[in-house]
N, C-alpha and C. Protein backbone atom coordinates (compact mmCIF):
# COMPACT_ATOMS: atom_id res chain seq x y z
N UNK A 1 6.03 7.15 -25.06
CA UNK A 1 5.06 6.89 -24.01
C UNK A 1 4.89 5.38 -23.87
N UNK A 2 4.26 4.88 -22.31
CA UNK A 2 4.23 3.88 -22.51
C UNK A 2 2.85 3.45 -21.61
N UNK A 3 2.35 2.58 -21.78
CA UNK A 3 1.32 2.12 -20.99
C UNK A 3 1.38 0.78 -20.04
N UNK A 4 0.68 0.92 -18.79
CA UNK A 4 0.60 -0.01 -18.16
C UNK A 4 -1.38 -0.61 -17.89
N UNK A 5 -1.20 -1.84 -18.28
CA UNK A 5 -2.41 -2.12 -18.59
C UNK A 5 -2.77 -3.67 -17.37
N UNK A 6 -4.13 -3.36 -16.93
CA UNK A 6 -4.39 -4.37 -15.93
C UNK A 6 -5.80 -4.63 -15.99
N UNK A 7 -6.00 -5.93 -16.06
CA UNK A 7 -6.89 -6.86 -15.85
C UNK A 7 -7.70 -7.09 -14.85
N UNK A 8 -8.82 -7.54 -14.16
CA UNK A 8 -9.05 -7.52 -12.77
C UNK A 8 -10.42 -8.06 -12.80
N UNK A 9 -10.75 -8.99 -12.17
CA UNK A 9 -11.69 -9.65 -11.60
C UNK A 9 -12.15 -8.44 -10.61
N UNK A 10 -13.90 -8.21 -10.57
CA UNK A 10 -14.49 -7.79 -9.87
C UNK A 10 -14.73 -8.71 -8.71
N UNK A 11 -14.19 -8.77 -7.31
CA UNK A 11 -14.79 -8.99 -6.02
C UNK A 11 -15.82 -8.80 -5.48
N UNK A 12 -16.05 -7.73 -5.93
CA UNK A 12 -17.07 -6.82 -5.19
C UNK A 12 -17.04 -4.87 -6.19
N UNK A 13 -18.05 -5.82 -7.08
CA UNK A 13 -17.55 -4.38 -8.07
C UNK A 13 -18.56 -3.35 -7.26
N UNK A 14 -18.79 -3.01 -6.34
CA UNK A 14 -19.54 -1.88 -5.86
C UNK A 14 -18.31 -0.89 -5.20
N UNK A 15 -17.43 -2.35 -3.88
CA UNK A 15 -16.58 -1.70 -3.22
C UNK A 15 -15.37 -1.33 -4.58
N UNK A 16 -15.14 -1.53 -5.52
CA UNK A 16 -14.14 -1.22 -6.15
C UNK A 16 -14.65 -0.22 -6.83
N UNK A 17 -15.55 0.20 -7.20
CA UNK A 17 -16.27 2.05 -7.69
C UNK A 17 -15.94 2.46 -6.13
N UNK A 18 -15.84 2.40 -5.28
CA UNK A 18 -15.64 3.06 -4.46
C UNK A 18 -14.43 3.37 -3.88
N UNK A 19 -13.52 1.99 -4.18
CA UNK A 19 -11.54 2.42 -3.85
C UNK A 19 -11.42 3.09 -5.19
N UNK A 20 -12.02 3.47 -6.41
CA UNK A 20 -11.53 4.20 -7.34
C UNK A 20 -11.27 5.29 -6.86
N UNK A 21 -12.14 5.94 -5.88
CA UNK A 21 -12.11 7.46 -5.59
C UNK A 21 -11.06 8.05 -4.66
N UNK A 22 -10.19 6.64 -4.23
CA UNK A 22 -8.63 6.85 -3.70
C UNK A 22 -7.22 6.44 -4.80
N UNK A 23 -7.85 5.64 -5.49
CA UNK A 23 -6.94 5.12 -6.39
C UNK A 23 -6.71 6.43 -7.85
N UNK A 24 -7.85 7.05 -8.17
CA UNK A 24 -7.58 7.97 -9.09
C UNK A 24 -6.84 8.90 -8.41
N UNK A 25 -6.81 9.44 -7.60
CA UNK A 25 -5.59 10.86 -7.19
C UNK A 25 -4.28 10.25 -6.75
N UNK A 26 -4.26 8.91 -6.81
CA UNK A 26 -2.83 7.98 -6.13
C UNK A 26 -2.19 8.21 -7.68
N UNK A 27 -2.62 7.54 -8.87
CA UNK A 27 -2.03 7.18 -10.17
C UNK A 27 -1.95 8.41 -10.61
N UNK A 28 -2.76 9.43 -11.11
CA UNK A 28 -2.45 10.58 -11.23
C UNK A 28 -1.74 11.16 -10.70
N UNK A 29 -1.22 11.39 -9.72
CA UNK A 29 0.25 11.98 -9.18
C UNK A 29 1.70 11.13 -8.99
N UNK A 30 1.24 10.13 -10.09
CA UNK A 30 2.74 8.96 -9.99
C UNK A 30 3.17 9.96 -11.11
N UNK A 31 4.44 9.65 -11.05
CA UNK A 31 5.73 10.52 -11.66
C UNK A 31 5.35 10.28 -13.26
N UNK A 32 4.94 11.01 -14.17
CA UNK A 32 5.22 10.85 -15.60
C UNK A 32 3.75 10.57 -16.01
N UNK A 33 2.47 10.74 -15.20
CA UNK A 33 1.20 10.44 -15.83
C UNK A 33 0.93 11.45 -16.73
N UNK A 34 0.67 10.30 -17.76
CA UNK A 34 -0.20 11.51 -18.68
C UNK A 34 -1.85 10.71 -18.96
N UNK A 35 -1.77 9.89 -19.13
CA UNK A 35 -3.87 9.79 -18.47
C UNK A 35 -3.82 8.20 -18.39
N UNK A 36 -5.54 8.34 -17.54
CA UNK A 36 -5.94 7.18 -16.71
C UNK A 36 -6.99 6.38 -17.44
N UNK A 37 -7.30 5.65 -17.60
CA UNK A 37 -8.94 5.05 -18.10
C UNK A 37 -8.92 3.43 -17.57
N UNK A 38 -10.01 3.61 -16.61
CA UNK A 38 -10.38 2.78 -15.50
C UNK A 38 -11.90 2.00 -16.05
N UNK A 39 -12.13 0.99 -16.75
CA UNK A 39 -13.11 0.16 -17.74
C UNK A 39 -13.97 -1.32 -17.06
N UNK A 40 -15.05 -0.78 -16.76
CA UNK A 40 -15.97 -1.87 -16.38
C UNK A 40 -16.25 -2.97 -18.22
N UNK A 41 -16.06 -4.34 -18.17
CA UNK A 41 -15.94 -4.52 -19.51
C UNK A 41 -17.01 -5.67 -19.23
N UNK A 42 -17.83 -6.02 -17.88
CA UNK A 42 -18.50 -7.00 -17.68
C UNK A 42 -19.17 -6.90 -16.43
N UNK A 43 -20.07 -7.32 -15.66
CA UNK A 43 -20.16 -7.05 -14.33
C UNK A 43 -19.23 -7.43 -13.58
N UNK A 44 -18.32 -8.71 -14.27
CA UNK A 44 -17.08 -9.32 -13.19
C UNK A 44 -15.59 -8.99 -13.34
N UNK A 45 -15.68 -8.36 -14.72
CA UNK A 45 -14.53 -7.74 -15.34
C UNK A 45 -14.18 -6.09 -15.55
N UNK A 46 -12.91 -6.13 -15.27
CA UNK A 46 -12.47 -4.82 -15.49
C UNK A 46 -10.73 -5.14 -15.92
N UNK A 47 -10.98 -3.42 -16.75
CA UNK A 47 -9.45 -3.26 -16.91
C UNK A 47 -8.89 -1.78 -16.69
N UNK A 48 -7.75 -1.51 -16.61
CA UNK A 48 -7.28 -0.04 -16.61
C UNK A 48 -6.62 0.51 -17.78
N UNK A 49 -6.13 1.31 -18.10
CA UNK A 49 -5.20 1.82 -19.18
C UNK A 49 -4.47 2.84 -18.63
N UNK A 50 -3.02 3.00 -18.24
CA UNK A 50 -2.01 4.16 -17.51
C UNK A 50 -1.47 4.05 -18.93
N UNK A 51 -1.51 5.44 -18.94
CA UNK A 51 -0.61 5.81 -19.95
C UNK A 51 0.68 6.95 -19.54
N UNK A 52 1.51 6.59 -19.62
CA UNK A 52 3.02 7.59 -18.85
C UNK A 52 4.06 7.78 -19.72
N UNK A 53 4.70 8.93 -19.69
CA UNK A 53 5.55 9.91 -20.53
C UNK A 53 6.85 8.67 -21.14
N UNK A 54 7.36 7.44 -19.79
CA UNK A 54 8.24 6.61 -19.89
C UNK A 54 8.22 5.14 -19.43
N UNK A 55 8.95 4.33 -20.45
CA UNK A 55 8.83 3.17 -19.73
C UNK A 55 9.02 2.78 -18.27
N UNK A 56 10.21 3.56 -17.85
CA UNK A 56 10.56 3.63 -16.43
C UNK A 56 9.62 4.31 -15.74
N UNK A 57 8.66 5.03 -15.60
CA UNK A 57 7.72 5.30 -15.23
C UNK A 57 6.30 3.91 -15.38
N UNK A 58 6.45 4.06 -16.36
CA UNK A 58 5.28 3.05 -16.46
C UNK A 58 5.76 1.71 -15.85
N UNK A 59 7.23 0.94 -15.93
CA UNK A 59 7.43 -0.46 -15.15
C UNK A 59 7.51 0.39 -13.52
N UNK A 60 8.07 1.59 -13.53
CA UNK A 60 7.62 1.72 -11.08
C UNK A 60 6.31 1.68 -10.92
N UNK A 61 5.13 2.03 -12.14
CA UNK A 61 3.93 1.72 -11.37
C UNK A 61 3.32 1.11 -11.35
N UNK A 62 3.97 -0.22 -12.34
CA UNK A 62 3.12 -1.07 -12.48
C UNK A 62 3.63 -2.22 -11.31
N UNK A 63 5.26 -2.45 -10.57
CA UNK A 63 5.76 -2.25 -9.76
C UNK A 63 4.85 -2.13 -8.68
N UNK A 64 3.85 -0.78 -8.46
CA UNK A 64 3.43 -0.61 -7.44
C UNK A 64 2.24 -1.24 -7.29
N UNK A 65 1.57 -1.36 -8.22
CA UNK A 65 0.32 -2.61 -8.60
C UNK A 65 0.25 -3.44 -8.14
N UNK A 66 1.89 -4.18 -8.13
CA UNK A 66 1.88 -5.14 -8.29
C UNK A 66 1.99 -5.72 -6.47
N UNK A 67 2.35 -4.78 -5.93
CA UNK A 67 2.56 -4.65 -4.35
C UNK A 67 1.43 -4.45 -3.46
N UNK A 68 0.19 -3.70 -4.36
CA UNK A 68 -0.67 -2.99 -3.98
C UNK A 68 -2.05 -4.18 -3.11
N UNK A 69 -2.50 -3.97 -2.21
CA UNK A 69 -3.36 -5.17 -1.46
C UNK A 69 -4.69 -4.98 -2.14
N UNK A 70 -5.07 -6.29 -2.81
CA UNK A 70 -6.34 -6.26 -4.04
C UNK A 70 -7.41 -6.40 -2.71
N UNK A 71 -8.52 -5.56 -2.41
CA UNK A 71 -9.25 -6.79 -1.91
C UNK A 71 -10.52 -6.46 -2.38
N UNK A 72 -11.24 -4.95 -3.48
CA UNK A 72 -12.54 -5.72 -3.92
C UNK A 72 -12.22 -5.94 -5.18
N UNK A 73 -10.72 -6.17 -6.01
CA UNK A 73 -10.35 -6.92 -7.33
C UNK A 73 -9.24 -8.09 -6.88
N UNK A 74 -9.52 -8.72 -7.73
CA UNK A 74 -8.29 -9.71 -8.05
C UNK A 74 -7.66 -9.47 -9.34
N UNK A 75 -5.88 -8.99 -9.45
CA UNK A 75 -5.45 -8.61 -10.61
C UNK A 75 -4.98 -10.10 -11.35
N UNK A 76 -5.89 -10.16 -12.52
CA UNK A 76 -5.84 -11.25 -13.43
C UNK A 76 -4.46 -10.56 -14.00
N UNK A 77 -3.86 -9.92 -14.70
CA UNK A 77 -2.52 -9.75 -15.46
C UNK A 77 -2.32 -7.85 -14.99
N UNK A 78 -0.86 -8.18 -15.32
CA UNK A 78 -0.39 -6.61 -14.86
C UNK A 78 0.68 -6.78 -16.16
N UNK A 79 0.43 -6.12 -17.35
CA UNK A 79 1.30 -5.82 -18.71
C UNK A 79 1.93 -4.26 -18.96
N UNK A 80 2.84 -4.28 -19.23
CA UNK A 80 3.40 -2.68 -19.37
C UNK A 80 4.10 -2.81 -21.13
N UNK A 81 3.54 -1.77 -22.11
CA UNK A 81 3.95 -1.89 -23.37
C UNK A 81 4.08 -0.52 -23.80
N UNK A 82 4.52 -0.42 -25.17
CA UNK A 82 4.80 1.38 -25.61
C UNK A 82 3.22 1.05 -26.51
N UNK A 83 3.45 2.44 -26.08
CA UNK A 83 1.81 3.20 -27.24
C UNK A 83 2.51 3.79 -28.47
N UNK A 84 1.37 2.73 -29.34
CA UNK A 84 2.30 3.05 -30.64
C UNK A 84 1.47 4.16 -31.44
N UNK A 85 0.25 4.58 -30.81
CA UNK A 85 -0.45 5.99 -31.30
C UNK A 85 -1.44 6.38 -30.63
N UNK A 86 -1.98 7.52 -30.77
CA UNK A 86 -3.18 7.77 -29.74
C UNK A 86 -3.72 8.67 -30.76
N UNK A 87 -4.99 9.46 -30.45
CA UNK A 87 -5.57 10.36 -31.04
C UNK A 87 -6.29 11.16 -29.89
C-alpha cells in the first residue's frame, strides 16, 4: 500500500468543509482506494492521508492533485510514500 499525503493552507476553511462534500466521493472512487482521512490541524492548516492498494495508484492521484484548481486551499506539499503499517 501506499499513501499520498497533502498539506494545505486554509483559504477559506469554511468553503473548503464544504468542497469536501465533492471531493470525498471523487477520491473514493479513484482506482485502488482503500481509505481517506481529511485533518483540520490548525484553523489555517490542513492535511489529507490517501491511502491506496498501489504506488501507481497512489502517484495517478496524486497526479490529479496536483492538476486539481485549489481555490479555498493552497497545496503547501503533495508527497506520495509506502505505509509501512497500519492498525
Amino acid at each position: 500500500m501506499h499513501a499520498v499525503v497533502i498539506d494545505v493552507t486554509f483559504n477559506d476553511a469554511s468553503a473548503a468543509q464544504a468542497e469536501l462534500s465533492q471531493l470525498v466521493p471523487q477520491v473514493s472512487a479513484a482506482p485502488g482506494f482503500v481509505a481517506g482521512y481529511w485533518i483540520a490541524l490548525s484553523p489555517n492548516k490542513g492535511t489529507s492521508v490517501v491511502v491506496l492498494d498501489s504506488e501507481e495508484s497512489a502517484q495517478a492521484l496524486a497526479k490529479m492533485a496536483e492538476g486539481a484548481p485549489a481555490m479555498a486551499v493552497t497545496m503547501d506539499s503533495i508527497q506520495v510514500g509506502e505505509v509501512m503499517g497500519n492498525a
